[in-house]
C-alpha atoms as a PDB file:
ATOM      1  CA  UNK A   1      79.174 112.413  95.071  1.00  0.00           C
ATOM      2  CA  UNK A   2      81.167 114.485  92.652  1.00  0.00           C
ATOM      3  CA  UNK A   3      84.489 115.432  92.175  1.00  0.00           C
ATOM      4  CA  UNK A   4      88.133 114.020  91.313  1.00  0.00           C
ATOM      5  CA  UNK A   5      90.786 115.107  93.957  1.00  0.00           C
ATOM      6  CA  UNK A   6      94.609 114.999  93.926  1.00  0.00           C
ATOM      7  CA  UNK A   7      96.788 115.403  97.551  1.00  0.00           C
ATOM      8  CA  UNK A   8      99.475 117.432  96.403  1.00  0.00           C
ATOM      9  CA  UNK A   9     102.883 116.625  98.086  1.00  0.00           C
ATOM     10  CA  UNK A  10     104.863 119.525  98.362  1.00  0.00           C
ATOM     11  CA  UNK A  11     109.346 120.141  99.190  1.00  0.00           C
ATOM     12  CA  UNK A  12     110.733 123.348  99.486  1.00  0.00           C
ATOM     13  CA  UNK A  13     106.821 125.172  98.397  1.00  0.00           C
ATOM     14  CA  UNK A  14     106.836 123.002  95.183  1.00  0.00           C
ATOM     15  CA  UNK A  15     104.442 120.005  94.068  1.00  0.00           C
ATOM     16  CA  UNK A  16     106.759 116.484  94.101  1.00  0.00           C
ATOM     17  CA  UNK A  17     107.037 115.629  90.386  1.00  0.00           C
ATOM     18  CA  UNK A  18     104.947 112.409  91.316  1.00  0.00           C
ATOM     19  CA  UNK A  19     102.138 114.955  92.521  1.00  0.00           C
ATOM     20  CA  UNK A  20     102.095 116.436  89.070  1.00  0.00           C
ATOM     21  CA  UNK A  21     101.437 113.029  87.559  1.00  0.00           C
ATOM     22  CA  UNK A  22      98.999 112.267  89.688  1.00  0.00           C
ATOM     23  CA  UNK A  23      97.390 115.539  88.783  1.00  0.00           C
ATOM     24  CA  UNK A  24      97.443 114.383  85.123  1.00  0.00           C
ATOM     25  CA  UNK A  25      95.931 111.411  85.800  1.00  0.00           C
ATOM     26  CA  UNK A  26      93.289 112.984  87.543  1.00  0.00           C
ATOM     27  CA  UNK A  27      92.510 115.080  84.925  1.00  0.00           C
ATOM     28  CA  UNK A  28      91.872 112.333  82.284  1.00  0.00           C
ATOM     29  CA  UNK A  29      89.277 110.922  85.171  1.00  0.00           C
ATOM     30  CA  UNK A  30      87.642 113.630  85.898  1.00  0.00           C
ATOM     31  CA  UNK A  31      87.455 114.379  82.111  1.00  0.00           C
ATOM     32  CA  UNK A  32      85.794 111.136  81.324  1.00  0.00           C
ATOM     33  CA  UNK A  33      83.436 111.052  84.221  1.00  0.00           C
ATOM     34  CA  UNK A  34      82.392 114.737  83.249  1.00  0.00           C
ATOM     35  CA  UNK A  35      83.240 116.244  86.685  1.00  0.00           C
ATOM     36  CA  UNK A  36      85.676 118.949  88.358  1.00  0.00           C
ATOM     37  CA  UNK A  37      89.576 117.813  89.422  1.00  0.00           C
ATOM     38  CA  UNK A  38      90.233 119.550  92.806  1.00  0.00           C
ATOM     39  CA  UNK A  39      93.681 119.302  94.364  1.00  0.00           C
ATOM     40  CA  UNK A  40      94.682 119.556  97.900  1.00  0.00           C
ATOM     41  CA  UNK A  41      97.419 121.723  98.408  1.00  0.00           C
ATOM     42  CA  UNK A  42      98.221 122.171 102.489  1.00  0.00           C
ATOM     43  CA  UNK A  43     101.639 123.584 103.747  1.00  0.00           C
ATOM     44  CA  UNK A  44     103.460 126.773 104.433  1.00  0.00           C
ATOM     45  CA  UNK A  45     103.253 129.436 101.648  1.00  0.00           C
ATOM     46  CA  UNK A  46     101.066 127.550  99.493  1.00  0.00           C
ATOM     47  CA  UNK A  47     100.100 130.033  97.403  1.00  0.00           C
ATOM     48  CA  UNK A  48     102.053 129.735  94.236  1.00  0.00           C
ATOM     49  CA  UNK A  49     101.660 125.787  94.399  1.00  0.00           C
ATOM     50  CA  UNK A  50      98.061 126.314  94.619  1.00  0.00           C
ATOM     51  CA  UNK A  51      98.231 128.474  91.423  1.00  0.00           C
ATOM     52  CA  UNK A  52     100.683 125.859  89.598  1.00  0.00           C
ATOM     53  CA  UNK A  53      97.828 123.168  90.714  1.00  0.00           C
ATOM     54  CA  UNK A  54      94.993 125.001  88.158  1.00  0.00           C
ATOM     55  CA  UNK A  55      98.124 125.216  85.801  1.00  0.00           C
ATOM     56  CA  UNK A  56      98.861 121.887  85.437  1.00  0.00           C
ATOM     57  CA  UNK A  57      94.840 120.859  85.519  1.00  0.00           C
ATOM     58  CA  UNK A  58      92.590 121.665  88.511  1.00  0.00           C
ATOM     59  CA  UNK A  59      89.404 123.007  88.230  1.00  0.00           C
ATOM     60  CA  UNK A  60      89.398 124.237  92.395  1.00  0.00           C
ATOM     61  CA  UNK A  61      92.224 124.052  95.218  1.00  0.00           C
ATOM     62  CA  UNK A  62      91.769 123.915  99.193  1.00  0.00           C
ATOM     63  CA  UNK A  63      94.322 125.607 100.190  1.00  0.00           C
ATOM     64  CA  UNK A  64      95.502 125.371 103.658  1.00  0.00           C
ATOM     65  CA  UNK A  65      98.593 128.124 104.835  1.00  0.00           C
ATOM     66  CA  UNK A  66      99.476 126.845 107.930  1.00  0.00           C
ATOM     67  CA  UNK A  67     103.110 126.022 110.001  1.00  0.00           C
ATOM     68  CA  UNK A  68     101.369 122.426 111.290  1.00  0.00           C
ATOM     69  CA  UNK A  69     101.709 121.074 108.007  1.00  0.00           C
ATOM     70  CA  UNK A  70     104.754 122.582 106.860  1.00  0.00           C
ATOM     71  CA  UNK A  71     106.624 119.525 107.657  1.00  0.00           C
ATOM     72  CA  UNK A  72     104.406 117.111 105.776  1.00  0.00           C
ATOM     73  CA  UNK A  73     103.923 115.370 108.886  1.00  0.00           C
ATOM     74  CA  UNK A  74     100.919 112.822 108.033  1.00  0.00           C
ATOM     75  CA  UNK A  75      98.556 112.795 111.201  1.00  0.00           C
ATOM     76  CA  UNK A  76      97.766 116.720 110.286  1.00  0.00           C
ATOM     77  CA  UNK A  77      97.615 116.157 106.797  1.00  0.00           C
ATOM     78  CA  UNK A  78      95.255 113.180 106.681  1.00  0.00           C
ATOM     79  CA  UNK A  79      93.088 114.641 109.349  1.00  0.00           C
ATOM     80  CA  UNK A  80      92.055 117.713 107.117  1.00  0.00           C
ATOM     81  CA  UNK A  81      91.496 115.088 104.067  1.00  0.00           C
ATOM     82  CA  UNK A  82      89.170 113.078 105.951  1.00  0.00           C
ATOM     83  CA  UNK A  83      87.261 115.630 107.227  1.00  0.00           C
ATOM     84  CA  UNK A  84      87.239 117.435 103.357  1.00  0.00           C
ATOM     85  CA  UNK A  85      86.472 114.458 101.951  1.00  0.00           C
ATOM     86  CA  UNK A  86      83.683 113.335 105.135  1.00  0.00           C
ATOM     87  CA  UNK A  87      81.740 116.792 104.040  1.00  0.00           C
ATOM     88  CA  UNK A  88      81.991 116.937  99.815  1.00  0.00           C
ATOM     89  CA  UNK A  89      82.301 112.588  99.006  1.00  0.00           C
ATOM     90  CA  UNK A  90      84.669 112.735  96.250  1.00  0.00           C
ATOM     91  CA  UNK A  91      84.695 110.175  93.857  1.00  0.00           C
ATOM     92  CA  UNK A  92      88.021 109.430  94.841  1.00  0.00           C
ATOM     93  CA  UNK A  93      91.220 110.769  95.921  1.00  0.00           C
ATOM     94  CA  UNK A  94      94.948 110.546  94.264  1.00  0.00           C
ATOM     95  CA  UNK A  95      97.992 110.591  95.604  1.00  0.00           C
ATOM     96  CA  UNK A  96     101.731 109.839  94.938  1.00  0.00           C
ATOM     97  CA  UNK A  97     102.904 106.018  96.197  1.00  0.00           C
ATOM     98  CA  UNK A  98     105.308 108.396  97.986  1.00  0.00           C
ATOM     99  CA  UNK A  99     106.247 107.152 101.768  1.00  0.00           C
ATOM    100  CA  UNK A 100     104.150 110.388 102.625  1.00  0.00           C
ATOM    101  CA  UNK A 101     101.441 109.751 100.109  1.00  0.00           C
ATOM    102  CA  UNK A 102     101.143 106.183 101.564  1.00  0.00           C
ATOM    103  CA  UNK A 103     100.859 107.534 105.010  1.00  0.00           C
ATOM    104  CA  UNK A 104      98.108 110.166 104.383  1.00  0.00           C
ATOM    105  CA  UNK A 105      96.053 108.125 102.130  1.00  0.00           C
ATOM    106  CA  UNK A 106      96.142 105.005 104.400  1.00  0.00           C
ATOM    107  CA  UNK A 107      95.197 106.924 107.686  1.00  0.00           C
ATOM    108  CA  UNK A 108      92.379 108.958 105.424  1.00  0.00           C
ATOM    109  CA  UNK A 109      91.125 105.535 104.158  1.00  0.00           C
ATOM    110  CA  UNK A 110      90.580 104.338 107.997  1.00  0.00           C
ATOM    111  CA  UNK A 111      88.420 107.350 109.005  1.00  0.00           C
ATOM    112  CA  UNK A 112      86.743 107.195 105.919  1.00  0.00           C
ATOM    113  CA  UNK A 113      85.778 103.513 106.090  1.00  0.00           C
ATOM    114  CA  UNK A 114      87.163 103.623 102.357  1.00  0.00           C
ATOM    115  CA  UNK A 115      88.981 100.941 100.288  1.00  0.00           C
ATOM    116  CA  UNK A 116      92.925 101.982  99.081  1.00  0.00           C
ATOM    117  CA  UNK A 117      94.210 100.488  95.958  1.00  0.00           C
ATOM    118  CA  UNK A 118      98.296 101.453  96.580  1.00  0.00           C
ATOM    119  CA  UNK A 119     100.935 101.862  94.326  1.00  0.00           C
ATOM    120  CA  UNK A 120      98.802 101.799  90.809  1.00  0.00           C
ATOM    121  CA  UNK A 121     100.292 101.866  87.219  1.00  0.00           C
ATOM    122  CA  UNK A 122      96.502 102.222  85.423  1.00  0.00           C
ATOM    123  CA  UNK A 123      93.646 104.111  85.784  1.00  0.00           C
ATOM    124  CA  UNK A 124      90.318 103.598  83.825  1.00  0.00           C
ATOM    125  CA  UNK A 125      86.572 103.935  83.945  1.00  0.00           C
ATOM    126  CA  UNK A 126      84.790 101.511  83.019  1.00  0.00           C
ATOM    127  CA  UNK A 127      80.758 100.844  83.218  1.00  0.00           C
ATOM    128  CA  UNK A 128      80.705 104.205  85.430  1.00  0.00           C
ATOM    129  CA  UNK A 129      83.301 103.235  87.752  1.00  0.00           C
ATOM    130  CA  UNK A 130      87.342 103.441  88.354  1.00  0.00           C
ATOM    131  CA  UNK A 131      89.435 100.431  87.164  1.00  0.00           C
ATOM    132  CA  UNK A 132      92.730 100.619  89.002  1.00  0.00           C
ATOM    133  CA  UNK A 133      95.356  98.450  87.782  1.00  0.00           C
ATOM    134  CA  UNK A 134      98.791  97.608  89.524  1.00  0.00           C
ATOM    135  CA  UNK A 135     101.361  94.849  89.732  1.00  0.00           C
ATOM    136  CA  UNK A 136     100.992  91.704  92.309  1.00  0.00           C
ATOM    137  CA  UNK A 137     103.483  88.542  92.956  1.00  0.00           C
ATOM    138  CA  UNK A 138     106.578  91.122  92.725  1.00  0.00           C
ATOM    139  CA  UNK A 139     105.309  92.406  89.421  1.00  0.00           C
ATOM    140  CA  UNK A 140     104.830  89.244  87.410  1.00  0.00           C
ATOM    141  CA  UNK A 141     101.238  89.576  87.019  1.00  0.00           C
ATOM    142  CA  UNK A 142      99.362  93.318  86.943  1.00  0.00           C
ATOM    143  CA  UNK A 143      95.788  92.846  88.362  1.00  0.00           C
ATOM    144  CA  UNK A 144      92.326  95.161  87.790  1.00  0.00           C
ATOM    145  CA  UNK A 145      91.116  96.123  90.794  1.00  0.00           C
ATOM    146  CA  UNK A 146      88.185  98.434  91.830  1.00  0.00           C
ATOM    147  CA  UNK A 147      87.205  99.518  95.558  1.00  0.00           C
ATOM    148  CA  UNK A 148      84.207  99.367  97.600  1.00  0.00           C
ATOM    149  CA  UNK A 149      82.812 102.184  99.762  1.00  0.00           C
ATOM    150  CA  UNK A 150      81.942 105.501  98.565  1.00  0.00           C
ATOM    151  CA  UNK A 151      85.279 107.165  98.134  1.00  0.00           C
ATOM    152  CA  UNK A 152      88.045 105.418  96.228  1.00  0.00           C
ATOM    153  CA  UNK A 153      91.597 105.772  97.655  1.00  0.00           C
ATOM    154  CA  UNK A 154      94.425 105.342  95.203  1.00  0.00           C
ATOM    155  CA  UNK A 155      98.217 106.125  95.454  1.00  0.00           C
ATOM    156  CA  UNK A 156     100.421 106.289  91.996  1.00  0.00           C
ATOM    157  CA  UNK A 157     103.834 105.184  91.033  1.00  0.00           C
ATOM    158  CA  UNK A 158     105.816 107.690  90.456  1.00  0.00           C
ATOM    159  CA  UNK A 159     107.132 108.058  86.541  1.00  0.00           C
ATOM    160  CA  UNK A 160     103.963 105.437  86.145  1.00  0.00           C
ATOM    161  CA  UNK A 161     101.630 108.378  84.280  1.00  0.00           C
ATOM    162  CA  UNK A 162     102.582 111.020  82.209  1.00  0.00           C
ATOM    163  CA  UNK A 163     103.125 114.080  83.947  1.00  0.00           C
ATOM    164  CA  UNK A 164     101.219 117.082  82.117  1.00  0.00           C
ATOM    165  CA  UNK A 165     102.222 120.527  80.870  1.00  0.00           C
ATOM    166  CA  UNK A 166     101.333 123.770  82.374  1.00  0.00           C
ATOM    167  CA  UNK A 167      99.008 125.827  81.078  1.00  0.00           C
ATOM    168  CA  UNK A 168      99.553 129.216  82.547  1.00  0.00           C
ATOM    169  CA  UNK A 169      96.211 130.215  80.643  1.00  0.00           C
ATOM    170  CA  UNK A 170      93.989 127.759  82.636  1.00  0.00           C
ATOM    171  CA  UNK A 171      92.224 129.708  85.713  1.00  0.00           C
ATOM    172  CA  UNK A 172      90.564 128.054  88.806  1.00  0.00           C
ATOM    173  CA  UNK A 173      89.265 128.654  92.051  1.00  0.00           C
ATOM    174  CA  UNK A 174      91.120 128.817  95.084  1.00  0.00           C
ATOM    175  CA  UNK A 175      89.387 127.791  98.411  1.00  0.00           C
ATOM    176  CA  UNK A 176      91.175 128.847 101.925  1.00  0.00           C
ATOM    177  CA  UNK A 177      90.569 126.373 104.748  1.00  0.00           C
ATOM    178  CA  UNK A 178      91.666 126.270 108.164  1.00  0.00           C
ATOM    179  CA  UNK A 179      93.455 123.066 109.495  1.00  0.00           C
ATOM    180  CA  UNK A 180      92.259 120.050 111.570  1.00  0.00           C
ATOM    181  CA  UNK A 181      94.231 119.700 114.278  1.00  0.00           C
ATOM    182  CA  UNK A 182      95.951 122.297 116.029  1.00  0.00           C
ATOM    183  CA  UNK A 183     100.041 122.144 116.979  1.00  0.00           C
ATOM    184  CA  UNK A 184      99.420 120.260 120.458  1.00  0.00           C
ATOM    185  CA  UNK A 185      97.674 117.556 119.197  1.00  0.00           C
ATOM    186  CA  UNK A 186      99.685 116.758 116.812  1.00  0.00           C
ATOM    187  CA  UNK A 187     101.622 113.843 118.201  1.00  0.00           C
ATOM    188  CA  UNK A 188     104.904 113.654 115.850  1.00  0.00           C
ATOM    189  CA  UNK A 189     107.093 116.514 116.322  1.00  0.00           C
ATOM    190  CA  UNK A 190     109.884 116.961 112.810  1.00  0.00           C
ATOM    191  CA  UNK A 191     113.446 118.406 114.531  1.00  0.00           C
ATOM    192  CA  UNK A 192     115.302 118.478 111.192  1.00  0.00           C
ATOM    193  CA  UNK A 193     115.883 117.531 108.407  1.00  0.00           C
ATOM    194  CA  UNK A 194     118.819 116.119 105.927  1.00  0.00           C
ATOM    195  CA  UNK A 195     119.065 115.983 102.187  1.00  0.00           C
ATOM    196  CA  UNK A 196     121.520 114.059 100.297  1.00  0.00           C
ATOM    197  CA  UNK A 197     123.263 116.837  98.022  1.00  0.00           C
ATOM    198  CA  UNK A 198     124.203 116.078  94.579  1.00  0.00           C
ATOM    199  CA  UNK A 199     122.826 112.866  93.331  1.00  0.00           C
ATOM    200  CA  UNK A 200     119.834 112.314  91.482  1.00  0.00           C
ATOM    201  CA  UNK A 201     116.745 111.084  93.431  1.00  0.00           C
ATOM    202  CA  UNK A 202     115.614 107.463  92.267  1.00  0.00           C
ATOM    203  CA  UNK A 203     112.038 107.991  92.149  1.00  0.00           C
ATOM    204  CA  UNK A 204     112.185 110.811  89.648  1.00  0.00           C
ATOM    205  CA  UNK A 205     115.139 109.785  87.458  1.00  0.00           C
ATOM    206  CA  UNK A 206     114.642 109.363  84.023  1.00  0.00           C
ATOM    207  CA  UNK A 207     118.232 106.860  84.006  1.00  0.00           C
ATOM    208  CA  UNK A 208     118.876 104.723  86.356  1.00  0.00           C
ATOM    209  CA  UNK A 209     122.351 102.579  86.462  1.00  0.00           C
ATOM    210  CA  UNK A 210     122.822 100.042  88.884  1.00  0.00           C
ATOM    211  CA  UNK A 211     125.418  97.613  90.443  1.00  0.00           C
ATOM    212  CA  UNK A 212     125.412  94.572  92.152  1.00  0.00           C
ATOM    213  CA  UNK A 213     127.348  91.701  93.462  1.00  0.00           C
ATOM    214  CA  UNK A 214     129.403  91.662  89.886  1.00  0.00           C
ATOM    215  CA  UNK A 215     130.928  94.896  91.105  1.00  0.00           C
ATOM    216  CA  UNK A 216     133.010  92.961  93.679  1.00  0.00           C
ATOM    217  CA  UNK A 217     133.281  95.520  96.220  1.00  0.00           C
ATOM    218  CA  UNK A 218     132.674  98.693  97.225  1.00  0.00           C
ATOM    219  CA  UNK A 219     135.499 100.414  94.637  1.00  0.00           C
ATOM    220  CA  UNK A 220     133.722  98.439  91.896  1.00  0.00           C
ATOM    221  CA  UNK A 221     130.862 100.695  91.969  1.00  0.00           C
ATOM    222  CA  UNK A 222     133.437 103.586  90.528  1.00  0.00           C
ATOM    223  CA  UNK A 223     132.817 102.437  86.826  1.00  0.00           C
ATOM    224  CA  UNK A 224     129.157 102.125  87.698  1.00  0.00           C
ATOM    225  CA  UNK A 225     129.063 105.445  89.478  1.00  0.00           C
ATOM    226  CA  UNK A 226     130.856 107.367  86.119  1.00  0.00           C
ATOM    227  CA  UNK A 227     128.556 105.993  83.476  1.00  0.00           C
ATOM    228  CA  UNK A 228     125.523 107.149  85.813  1.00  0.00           C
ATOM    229  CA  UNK A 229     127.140 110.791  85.932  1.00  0.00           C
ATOM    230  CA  UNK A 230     127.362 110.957  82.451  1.00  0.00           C
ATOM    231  CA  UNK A 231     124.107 110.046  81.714  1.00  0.00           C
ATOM    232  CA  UNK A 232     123.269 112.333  84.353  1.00  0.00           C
ATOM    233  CA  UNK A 233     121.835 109.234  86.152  1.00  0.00           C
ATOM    234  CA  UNK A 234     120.671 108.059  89.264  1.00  0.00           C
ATOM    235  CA  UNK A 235     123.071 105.084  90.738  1.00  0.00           C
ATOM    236  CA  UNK A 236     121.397 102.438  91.983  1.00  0.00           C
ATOM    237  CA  UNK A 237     122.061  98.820  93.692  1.00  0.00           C
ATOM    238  CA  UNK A 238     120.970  95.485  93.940  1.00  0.00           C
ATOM    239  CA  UNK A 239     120.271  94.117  97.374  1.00  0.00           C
ATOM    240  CA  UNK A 240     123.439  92.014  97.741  1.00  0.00           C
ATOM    241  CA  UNK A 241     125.228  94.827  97.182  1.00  0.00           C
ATOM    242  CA  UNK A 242     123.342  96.625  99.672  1.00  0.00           C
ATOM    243  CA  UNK A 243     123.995  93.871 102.372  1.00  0.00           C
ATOM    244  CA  UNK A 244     127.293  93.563 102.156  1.00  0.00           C
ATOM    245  CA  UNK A 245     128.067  97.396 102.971  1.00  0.00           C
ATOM    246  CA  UNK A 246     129.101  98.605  99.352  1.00  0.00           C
ATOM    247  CA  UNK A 247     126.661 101.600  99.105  1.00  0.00           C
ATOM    248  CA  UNK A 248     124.451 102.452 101.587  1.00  0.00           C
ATOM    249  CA  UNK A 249     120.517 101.345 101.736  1.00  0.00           C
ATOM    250  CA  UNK A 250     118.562 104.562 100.519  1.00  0.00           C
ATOM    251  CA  UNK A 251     120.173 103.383  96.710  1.00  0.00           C
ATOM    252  CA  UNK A 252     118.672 100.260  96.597  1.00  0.00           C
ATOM    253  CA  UNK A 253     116.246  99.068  93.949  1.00  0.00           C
ATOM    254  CA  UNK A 254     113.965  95.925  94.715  1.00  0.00           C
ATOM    255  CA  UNK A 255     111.254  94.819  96.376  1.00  0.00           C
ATOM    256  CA  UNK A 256     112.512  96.097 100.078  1.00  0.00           C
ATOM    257  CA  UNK A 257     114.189  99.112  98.104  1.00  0.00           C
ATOM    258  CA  UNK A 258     112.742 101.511  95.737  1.00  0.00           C
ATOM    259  CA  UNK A 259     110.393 100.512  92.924  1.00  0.00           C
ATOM    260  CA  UNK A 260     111.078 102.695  90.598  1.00  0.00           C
ATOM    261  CA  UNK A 261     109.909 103.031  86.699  1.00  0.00           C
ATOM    262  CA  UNK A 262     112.880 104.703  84.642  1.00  0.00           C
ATOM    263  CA  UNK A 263     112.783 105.504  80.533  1.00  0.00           C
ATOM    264  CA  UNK A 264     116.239 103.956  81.211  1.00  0.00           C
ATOM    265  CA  UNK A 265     117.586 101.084  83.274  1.00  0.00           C
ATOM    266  CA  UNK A 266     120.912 100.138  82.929  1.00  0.00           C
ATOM    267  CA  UNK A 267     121.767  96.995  85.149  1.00  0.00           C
ATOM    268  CA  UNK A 268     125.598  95.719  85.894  1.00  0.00           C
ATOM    269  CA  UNK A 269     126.782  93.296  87.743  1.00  0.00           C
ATOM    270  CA  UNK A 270     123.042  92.174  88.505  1.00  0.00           C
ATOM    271  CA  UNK A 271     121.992  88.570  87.979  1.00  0.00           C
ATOM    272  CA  UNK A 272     118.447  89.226  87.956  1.00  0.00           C
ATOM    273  CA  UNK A 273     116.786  87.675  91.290  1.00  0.00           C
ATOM    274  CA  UNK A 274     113.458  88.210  91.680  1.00  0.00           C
ATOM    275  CA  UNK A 275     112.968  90.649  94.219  1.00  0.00           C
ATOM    276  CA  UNK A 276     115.480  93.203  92.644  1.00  0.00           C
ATOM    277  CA  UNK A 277     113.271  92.696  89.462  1.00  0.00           C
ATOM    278  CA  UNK A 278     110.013  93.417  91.521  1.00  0.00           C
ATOM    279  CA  UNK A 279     111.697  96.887  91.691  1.00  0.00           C
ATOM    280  CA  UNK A 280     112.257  97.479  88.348  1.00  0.00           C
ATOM    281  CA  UNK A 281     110.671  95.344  85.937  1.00  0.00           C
ATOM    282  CA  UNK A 282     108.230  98.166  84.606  1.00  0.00           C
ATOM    283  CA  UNK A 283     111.198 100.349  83.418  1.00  0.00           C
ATOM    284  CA  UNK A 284     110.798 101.444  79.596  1.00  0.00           C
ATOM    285  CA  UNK A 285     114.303  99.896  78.008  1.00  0.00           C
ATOM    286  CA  UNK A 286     116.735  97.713  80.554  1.00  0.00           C
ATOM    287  CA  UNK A 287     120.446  97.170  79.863  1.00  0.00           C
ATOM    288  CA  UNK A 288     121.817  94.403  81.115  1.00  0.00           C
ATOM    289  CA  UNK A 289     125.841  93.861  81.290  1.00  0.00           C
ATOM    290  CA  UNK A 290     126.817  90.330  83.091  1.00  0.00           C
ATOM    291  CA  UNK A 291     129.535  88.027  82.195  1.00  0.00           C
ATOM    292  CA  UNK A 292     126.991  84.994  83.042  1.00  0.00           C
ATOM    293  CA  UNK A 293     124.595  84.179  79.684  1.00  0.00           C
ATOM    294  CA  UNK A 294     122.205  82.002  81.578  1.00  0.00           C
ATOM    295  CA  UNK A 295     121.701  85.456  84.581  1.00  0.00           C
ATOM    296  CA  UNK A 296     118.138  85.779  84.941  1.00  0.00           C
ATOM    297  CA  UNK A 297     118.270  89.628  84.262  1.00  0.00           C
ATOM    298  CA  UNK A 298     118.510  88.875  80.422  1.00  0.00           C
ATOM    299  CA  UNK A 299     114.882  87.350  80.442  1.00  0.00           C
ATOM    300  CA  UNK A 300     113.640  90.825  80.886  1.00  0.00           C
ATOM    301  CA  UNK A 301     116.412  92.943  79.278  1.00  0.00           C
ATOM    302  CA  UNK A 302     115.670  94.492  76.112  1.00  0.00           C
ATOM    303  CA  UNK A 303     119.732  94.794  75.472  1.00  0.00           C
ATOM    304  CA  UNK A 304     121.838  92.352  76.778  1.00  0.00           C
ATOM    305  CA  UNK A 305     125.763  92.835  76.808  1.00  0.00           C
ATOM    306  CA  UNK A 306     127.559  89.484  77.929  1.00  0.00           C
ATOM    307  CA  UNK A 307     130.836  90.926  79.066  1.00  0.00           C
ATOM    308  CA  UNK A 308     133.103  91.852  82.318  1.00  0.00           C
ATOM    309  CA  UNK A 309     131.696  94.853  83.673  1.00  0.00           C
ATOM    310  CA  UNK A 310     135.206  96.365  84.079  1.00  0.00           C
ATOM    311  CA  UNK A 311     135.853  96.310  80.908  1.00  0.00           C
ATOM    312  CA  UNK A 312     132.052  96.944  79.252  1.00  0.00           C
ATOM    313  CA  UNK A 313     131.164  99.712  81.662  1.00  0.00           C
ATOM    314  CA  UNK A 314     134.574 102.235  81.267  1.00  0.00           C
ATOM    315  CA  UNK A 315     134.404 101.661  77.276  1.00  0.00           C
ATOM    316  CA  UNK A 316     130.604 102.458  77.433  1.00  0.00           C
ATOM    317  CA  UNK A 317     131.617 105.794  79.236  1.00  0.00           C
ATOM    318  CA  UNK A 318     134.317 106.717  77.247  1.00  0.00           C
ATOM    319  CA  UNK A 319     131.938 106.819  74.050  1.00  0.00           C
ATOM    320  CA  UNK A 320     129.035 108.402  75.480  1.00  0.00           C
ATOM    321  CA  UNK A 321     130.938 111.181  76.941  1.00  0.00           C
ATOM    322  CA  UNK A 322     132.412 111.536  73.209  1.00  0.00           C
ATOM    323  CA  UNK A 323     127.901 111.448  71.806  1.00  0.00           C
ATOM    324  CA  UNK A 324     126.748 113.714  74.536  1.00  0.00           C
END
């Protein structure tokens, strides 16, 4: 068994930022176990995304130029990582917690007969062997976990491990394969598909700012939404706010939202229940703004502000915009 490897999700030809960092992280592995970092780079026109793979820290890339997994549709995908993985035994293979990442790794981890650690926030080697770490009980505790089999399986939070610079001096090999399954057995079929233009993703942003049942109502996430824009945030919501129709589900943040990890978390209107922290406890500094000095959010907030949003939120605004 040899080898460090690193699924590479790819949008519009380029690695997902969250594929970088779990490139990173693979290096420092494969760096301390003394072997080679490969990455896995399948698609359509995967050739400079195969070259930014050795840039940003793999030794070798499979490479696999084909229209079946243009569409990052999982069945193809996982199929040519379980049989990769069936013929070399890596030591184990990295991906991003991404709902793709998840999907590949998971069905991989069935053919292989190999144990998945999801969504991790630590990796480590320790006595010869990888120490994942990741949160359990909605993040209160963070547990040390290592998997059985011969192949380890782990997917990474996104914004959990640094992502690393590219080193257009770095050189590697590039190995062409063919796919695993041809187009007609292939048993998802991808007719389109919609982006949401202009806003910032919440799995990559660096700023988060989010409302939540303070906000009163679907016009009180206006303040909320102009701070985020000029912090050239992501907006975000709690799930109350969510429920009651004030912003639609893909922005919120919790523990049957997004999970996200931001330098910056600025939280308004949001008392602090449990599950919403689940999905954001691990972010660097958190803001919290509520008129309520006993809301649970100010247990974990580095900065708490006990004031009326309406009037906290505009006047924070109004003096950025004057800083930045």
């Amino acid at each position: 068994m040899s080898g460090i490897w690193v699924w590479v999700e790819l949008s519009d030809g380029k690695a997902a930022p969250v594929s970088v960092e779990a490139l990173g992280a693979g290096r420092a592995l494969a760096d301390e176990l003394g072997t080679e970092l490969s990455a896995l780079v399948f698609g359509q026109g995967v050739e400079e995304a195969a070259e930014a793979a050795i840039h940003h820290g793999a030794d070798q890339v499979y490479a696999c130029d084909d229209a079946t997994l243009a569409d990052c549709r999982s069945e193809p995908h996982a199929a040519l990582v379980s049989q990769l993985a069936a013929e070399h035994e890596p030591i184990a293979i990295l991906a991003g917690a991404t709902a793709s990442g998840r999907d590949v790794l998971a069905l991989a981890a069935v053919d292989l007969e190999a144990g998945l650690i999801p969504d991790c926030t630590g990796l480590a080697v320790e006595d010869g062997a990888i120490r994942a770490t990741r949160p359990v009980y909605a993040g209160k505790l963070m547990s040390n976990v290592y998997a059985d089999g011969d192949t380890m399986l782990a997917s990474l939070r996104s914004r959990a491990f640094p992502a690393p610079e590219a080193d257009a001096a770095r050189s590697g090999e590039v190995i062409n394969i063919q796919p695993a399954m041809a187009a007609g057995d292939i048993s998802v079929e991808v007719l389109g598909l919609e982006a949401s233009a202009g806003e910032v993703s919440l799995a990559d942003a660096g700023i988060i700012v989010s409302g939540g049942r303070g906000v009163a109502g679907p016009e009180g996430f206006e303040p909320v939404r102009k701070l985020a824009s000029t912090l050239g945030a992501a907006l975000g919501a709690s799930r109350a706010a969510v429920d009651a129709g004030w912003i639609p589900y893909a922005r919120q943040v919790g523990q049957t939202g997004k999970t996200v990890s931001p330098d910056l978390y600025v939280a308004a209107g949001i008392s602090g229940a449990i599950q919403h922290l689940a999905g954001m406890r691990t972010s660097k500094v958190i803001v919290a703004i509520n008129k309520d000095p006993e809301a649970p959010i100010f247990k974990l907030a580095q900065y708490g502000i006990v004031a009326d949003l309406f009037k906290m939120v505009p006047a924070l605004t109004a003096e950025l915009k004057k800083r930045l």
